[in-house]
N, C-alpha and C. Protein backbone atom coordinates (compact mmCIF):
# COMPACT_ATOMS: atom_id res chain seq x y z
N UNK A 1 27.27 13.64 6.00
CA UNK A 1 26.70 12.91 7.12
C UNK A 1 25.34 13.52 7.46
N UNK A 2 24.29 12.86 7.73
CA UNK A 2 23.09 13.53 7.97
C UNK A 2 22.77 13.53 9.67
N UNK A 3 22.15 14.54 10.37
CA UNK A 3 22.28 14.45 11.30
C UNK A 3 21.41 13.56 12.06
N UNK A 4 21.24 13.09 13.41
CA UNK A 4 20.74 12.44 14.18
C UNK A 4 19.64 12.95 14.24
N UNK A 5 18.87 13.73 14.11
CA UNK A 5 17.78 14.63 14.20
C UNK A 5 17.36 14.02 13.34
N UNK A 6 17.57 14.33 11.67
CA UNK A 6 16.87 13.78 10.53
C UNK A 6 16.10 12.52 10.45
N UNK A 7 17.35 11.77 11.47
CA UNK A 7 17.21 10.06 10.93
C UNK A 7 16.39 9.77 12.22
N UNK A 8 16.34 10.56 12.87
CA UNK A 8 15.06 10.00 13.88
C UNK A 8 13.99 10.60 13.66
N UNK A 9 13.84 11.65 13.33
CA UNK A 9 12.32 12.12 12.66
C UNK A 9 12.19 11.58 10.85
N UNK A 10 13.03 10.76 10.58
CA UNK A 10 12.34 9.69 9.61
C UNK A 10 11.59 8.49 9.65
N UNK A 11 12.76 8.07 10.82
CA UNK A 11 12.09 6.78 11.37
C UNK A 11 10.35 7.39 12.13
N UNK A 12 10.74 7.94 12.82
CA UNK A 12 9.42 8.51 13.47
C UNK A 12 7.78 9.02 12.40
N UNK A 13 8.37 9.06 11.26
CA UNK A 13 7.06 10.11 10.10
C UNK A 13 7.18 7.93 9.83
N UNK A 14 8.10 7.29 9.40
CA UNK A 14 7.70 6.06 8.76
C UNK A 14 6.62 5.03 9.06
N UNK A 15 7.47 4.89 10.98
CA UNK A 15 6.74 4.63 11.94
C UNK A 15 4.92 5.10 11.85
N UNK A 16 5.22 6.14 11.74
CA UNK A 16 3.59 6.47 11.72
C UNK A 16 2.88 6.26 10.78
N UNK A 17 3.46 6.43 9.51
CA UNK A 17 3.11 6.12 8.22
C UNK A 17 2.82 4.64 7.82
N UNK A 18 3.38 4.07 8.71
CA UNK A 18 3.49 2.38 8.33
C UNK A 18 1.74 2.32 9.42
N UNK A 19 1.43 2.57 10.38
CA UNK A 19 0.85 2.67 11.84
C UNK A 19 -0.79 2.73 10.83
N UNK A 20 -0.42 4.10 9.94
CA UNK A 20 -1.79 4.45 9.34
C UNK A 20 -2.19 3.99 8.19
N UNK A 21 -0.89 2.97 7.55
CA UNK A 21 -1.64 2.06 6.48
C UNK A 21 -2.30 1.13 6.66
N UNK A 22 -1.73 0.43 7.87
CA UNK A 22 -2.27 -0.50 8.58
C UNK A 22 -3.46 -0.31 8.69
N UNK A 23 -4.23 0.53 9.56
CA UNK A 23 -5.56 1.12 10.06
C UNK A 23 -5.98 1.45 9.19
N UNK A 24 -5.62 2.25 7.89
CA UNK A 24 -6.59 2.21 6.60
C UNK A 24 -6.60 0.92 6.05
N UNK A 25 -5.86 -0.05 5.50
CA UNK A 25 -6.06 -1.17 5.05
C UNK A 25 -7.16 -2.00 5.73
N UNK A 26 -7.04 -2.47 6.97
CA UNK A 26 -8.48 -2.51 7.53
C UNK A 26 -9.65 -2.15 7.37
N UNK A 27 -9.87 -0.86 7.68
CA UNK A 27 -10.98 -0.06 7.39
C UNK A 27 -11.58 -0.30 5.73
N UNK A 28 -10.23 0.15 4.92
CA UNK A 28 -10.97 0.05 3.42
C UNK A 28 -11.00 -1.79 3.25
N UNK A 29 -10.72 -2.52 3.93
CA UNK A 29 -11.41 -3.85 3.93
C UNK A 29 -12.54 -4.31 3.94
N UNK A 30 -13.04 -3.53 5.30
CA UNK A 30 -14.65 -3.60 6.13
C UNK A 30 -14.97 -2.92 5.04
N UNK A 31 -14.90 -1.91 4.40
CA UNK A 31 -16.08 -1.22 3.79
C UNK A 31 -15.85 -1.53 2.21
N UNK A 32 -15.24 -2.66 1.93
CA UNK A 32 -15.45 -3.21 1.06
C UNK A 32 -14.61 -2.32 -0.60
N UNK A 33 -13.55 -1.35 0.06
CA UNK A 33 -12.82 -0.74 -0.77
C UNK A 33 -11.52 -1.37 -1.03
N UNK A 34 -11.06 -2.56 -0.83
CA UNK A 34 -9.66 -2.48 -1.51
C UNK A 34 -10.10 -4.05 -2.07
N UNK A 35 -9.38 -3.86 -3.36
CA UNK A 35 -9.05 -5.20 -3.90
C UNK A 35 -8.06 -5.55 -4.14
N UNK A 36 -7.40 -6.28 -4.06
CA UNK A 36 -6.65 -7.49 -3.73
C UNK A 36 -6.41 -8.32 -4.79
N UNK A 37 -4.57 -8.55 -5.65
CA UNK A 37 -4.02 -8.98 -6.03
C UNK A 37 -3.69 -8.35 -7.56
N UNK A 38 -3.16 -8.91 -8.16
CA UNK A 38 -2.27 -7.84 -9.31
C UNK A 38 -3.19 -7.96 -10.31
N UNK A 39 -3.58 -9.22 -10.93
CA UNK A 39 -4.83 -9.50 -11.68
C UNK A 39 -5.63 -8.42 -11.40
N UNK A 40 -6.11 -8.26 -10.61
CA UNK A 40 -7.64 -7.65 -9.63
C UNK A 40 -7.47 -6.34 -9.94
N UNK A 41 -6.37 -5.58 -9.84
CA UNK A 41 -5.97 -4.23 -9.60
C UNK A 41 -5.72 -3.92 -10.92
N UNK A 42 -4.68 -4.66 -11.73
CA UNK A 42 -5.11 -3.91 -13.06
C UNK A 42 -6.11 -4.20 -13.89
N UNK A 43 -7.27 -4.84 -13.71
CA UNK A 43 -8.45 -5.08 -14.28
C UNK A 43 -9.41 -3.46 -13.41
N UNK A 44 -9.15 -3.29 -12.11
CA UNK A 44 -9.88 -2.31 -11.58
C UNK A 44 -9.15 -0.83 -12.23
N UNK A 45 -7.96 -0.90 -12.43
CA UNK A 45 -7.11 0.02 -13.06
C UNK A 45 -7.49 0.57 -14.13
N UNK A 46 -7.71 -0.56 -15.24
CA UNK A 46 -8.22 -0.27 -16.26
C UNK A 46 -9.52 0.31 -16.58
N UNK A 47 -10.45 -0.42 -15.65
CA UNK A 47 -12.23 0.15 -15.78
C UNK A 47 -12.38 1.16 -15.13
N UNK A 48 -11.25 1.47 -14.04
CA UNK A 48 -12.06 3.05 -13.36
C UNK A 48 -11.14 3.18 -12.44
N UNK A 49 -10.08 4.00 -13.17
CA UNK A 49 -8.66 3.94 -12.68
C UNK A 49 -9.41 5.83 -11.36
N UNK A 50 -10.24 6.07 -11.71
CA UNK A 50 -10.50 7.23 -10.91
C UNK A 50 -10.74 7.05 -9.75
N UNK A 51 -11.25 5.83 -9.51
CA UNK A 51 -11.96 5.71 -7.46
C UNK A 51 -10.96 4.95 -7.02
N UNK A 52 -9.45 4.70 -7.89
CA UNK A 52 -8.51 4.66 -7.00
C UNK A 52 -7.72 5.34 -6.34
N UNK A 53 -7.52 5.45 -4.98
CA UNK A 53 -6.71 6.82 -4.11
C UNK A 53 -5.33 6.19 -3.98
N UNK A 54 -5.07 4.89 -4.09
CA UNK A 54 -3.73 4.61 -3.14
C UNK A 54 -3.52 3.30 -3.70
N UNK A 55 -2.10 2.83 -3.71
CA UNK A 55 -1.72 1.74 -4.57
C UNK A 55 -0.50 1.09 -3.71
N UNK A 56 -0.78 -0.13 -2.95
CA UNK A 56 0.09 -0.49 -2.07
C UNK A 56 0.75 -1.96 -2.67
N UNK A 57 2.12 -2.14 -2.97
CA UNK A 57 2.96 -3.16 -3.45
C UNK A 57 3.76 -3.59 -2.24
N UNK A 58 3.45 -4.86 -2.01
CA UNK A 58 4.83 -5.79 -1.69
C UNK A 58 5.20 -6.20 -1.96
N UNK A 59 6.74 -6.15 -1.29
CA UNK A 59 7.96 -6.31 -2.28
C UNK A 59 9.15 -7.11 -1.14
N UNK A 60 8.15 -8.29 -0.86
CA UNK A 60 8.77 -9.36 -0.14
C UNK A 60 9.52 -10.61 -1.05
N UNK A 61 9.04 -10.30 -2.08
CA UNK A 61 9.70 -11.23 -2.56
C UNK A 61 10.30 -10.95 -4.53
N UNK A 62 11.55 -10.17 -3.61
CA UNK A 62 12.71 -9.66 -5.09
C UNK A 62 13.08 -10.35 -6.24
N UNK A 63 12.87 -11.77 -6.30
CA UNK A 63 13.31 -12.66 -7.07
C UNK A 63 12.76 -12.93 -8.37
N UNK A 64 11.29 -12.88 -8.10
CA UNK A 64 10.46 -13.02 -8.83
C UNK A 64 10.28 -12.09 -10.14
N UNK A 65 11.26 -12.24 -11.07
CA UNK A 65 10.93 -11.93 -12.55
C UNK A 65 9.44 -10.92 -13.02
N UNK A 66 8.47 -11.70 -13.55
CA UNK A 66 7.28 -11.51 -13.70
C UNK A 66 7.02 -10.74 -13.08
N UNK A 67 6.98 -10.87 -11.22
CA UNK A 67 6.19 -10.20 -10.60
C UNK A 67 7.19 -8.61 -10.64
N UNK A 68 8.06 -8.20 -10.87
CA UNK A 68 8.89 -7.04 -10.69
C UNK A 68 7.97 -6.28 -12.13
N UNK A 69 8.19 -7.08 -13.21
CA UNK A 69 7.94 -6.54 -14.37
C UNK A 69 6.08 -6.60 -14.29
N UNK A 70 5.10 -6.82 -13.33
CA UNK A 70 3.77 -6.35 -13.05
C UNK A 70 3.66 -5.14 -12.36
N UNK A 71 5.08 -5.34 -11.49
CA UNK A 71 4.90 -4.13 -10.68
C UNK A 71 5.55 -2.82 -11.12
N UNK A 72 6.14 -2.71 -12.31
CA UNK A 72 7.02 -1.38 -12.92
C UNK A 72 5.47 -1.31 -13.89
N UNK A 73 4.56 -1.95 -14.38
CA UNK A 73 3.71 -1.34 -15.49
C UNK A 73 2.31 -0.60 -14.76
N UNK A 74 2.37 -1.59 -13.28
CA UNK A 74 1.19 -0.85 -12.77
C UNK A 74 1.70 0.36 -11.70
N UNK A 75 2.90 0.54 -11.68
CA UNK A 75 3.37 1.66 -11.25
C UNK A 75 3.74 2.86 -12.30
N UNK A 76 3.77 2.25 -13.16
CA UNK A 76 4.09 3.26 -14.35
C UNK A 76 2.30 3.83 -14.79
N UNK A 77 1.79 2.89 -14.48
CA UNK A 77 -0.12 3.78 -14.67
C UNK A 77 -0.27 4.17 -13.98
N UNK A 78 0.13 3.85 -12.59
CA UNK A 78 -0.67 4.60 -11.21
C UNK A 78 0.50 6.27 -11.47
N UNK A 79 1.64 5.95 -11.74
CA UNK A 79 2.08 7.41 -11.57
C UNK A 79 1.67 8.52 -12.53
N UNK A 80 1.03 7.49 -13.69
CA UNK A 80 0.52 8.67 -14.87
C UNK A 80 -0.83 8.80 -14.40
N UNK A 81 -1.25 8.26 -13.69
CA UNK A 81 -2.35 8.69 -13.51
C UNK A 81 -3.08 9.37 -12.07
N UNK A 82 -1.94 9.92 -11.59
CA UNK A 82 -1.65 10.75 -10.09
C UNK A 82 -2.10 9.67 -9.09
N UNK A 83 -2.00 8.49 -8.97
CA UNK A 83 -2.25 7.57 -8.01
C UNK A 83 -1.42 7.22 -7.11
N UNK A 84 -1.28 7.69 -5.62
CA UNK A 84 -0.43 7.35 -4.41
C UNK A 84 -0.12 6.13 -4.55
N UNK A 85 1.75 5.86 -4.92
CA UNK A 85 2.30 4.35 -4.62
C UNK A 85 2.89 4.21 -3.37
N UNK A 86 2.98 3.22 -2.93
CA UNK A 86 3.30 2.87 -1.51
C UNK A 86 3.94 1.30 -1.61
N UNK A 87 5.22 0.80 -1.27
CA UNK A 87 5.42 -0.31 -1.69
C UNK A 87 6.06 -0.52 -0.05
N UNK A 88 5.35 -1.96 0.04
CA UNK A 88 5.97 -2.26 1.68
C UNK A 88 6.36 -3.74 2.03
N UNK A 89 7.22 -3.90 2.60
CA UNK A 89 7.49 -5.26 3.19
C UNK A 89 6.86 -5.38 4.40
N UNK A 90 6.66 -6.97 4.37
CA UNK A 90 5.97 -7.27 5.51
C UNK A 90 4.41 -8.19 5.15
N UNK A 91 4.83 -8.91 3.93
CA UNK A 91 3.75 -9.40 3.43
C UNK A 91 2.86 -10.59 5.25
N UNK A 92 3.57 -11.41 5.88
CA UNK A 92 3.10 -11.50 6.88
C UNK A 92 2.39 -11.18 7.74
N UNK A 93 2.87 -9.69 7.97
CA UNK A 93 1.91 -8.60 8.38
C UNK A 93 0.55 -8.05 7.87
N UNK A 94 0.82 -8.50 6.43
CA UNK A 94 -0.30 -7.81 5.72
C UNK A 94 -1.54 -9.48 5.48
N UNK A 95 -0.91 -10.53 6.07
CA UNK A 95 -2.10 -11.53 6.10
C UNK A 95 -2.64 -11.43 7.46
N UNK A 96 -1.62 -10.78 8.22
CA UNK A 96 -2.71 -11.47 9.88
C UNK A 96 -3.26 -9.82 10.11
N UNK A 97 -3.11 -8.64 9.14
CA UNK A 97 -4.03 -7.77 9.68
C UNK A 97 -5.09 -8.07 8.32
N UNK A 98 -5.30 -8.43 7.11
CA UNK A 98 -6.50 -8.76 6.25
C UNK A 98 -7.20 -9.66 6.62
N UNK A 99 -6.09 -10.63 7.08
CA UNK A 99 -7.22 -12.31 7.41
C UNK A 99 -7.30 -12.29 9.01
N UNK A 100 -7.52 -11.59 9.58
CA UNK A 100 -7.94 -10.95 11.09
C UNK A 100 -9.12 -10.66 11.13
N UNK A 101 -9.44 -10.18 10.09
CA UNK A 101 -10.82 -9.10 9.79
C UNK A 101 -11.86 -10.38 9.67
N UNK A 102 -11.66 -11.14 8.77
CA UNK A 102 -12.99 -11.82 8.78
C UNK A 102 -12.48 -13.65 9.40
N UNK A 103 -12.56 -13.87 10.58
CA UNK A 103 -12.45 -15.46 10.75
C UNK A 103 -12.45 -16.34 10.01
N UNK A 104 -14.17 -16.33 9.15
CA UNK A 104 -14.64 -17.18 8.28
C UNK A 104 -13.34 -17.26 6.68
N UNK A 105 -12.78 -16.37 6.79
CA UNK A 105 -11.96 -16.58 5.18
C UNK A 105 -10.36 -17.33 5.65
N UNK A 106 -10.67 -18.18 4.63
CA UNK A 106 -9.16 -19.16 4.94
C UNK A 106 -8.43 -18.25 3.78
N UNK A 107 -6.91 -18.56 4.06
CA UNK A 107 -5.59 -17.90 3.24
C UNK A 107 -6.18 -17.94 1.62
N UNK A 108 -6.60 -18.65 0.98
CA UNK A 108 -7.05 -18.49 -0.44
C UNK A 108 -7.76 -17.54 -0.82
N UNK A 109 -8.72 -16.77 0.00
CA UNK A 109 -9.75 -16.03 -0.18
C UNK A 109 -9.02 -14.65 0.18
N UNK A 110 -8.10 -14.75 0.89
CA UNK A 110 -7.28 -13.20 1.10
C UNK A 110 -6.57 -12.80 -0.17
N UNK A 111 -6.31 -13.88 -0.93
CA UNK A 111 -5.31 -13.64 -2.04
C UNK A 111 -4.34 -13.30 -2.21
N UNK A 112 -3.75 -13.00 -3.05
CA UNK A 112 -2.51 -12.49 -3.62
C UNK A 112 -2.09 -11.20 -3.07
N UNK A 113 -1.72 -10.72 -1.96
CA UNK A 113 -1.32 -9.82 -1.14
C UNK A 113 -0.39 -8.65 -1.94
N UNK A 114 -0.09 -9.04 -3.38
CA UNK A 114 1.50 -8.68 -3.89
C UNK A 114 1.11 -6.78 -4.07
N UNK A 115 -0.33 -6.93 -4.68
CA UNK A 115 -0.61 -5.64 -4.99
C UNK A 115 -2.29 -5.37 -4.35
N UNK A 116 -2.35 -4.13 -3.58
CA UNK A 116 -3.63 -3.84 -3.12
C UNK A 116 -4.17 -2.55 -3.72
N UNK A 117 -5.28 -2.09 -3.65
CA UNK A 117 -5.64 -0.83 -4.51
C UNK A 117 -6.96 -0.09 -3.50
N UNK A 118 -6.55 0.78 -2.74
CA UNK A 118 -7.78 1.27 -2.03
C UNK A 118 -8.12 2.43 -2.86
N UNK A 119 -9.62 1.89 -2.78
CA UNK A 119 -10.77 2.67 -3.68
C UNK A 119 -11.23 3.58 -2.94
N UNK A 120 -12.30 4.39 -3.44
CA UNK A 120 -12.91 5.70 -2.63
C UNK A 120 -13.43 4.88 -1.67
N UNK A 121 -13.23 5.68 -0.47
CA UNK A 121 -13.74 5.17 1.08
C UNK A 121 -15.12 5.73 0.93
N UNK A 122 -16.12 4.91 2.15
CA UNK A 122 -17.28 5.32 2.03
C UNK A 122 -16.95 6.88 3.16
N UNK A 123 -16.29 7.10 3.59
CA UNK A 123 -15.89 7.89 4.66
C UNK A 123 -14.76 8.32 4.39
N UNK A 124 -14.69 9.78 4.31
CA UNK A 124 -12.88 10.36 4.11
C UNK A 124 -12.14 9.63 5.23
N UNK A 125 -11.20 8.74 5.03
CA UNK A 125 -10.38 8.17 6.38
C UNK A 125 -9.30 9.61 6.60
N UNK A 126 -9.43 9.87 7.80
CA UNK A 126 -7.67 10.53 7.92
C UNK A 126 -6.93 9.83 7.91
N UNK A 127 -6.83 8.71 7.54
CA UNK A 127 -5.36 7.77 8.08
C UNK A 127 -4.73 8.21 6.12
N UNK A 128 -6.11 7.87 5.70
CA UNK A 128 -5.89 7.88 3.92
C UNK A 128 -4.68 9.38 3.79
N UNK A 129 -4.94 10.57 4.70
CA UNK A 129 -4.38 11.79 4.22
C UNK A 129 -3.47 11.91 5.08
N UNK A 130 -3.00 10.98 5.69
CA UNK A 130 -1.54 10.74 6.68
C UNK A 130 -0.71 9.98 5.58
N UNK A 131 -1.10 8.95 5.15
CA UNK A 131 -0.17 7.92 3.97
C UNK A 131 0.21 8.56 2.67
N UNK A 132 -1.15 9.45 2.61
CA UNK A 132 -0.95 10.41 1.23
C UNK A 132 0.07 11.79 1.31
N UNK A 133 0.10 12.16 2.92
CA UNK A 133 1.17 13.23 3.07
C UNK A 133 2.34 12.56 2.85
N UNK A 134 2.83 11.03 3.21
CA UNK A 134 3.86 10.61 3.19
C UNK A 134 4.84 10.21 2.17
N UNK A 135 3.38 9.89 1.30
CA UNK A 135 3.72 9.74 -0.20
C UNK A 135 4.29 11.15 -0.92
N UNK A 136 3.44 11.96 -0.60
CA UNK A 136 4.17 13.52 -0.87
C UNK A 136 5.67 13.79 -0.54
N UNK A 137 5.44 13.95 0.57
CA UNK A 137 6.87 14.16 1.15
C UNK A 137 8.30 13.00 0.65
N UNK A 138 7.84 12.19 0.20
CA UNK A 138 8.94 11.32 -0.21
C UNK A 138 9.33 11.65 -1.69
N UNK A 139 8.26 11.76 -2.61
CA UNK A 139 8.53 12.56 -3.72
C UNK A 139 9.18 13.75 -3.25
N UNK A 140 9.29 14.40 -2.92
CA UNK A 140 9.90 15.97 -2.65
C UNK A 140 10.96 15.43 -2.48
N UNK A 141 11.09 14.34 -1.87
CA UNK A 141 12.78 13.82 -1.65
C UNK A 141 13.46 12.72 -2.75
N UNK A 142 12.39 13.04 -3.82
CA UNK A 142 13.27 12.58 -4.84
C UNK A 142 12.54 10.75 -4.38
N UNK A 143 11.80 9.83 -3.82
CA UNK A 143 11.65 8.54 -3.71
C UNK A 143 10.22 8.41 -4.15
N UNK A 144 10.21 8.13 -5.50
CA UNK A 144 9.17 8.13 -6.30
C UNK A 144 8.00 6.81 -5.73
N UNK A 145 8.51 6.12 -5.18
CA UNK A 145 7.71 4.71 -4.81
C UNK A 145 8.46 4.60 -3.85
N UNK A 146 7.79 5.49 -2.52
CA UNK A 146 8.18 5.30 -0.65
C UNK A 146 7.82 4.19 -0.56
N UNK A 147 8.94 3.77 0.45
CA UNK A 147 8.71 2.22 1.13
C UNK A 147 8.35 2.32 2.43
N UNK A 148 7.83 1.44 2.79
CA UNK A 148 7.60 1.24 4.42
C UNK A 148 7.67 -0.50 4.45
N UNK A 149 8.18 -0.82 5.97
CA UNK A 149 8.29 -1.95 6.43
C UNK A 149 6.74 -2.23 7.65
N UNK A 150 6.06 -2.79 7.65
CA UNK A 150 5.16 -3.43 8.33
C UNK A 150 5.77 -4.55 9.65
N UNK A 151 5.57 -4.08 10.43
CA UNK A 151 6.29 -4.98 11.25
C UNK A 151 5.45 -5.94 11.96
N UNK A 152 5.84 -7.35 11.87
CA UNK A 152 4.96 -8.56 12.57
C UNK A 152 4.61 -8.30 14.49
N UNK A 153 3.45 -8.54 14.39
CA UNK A 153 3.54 -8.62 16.42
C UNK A 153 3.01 -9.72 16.73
């Protein structure tokens, strides 16, 4: 049995962890660091797999064949190639905080939400070395590809 302590200072590190992807995903939006969709990411993967810091998958939708088997090959590069995975539900979440940012872009232009890839920031974010501790710490616990849930408001 694990104690009550544990499972609330998990929820609590997730909570925060979910808090600061959010706020980096934004940020590396505005400054023109993350691209957007599975196409996109392993084409950026391939040409300059180095100015990627962080590799965020959603995984809203389990059903999908293809998309499972995109997401085990570009997780299988990002881990050979020391790249922070992060896989989260809450694809919802992840349109009204991308397509928030700019008014002018209708749902087509946000794209394919399934896989995101934040590149070198023009600015060290701390939020980047809050998500990246989290990613750490979940490996240590043995969860090679930490999840987080994004929650709608």
């Amino acid at each position: 049995m694990v104690p009550e302590e544990s499972v609330g200072s998990v929820e609590t590190r997730m909570q925060s962890a979910s808090l600061a992807l959010e706020e980096l995903l934004v940020t590396a939006q505005k400054q023109h660091c993350l691209t957007v969709g599975i196409y996109e990411s392993a084409k950026l993967l391939n040409a300059d797999p180095d100015s990627v810091v962080l590799c965020v998958m959603a995984a809203d939708d389990e059903e999908d064949v293809a998309l499972q088997i995109h997401f085990t090959l570009l997780q299988s590069f990002c881990c050979d190639s020391g790249i922070n995975i992060l896989r989260v539900s809450g694809v919802q979440r992840l349109r009204q905080l991308l397509g928030g940012v700019d008014a002018n872009q209708n749902q087509e232009e946000i794209g394919d939400l399934h896989c995101m890839l934040v590149t070198n920031l023009q600015v060290d974010h701390y939020r980047l070395q809050e998500v990246g501790m989290y990613c750490q710490e979940s490996r240590l616990l043995d969860q090679w590809v930490p999840e987080l849930v994004l929650q709608e408001r």
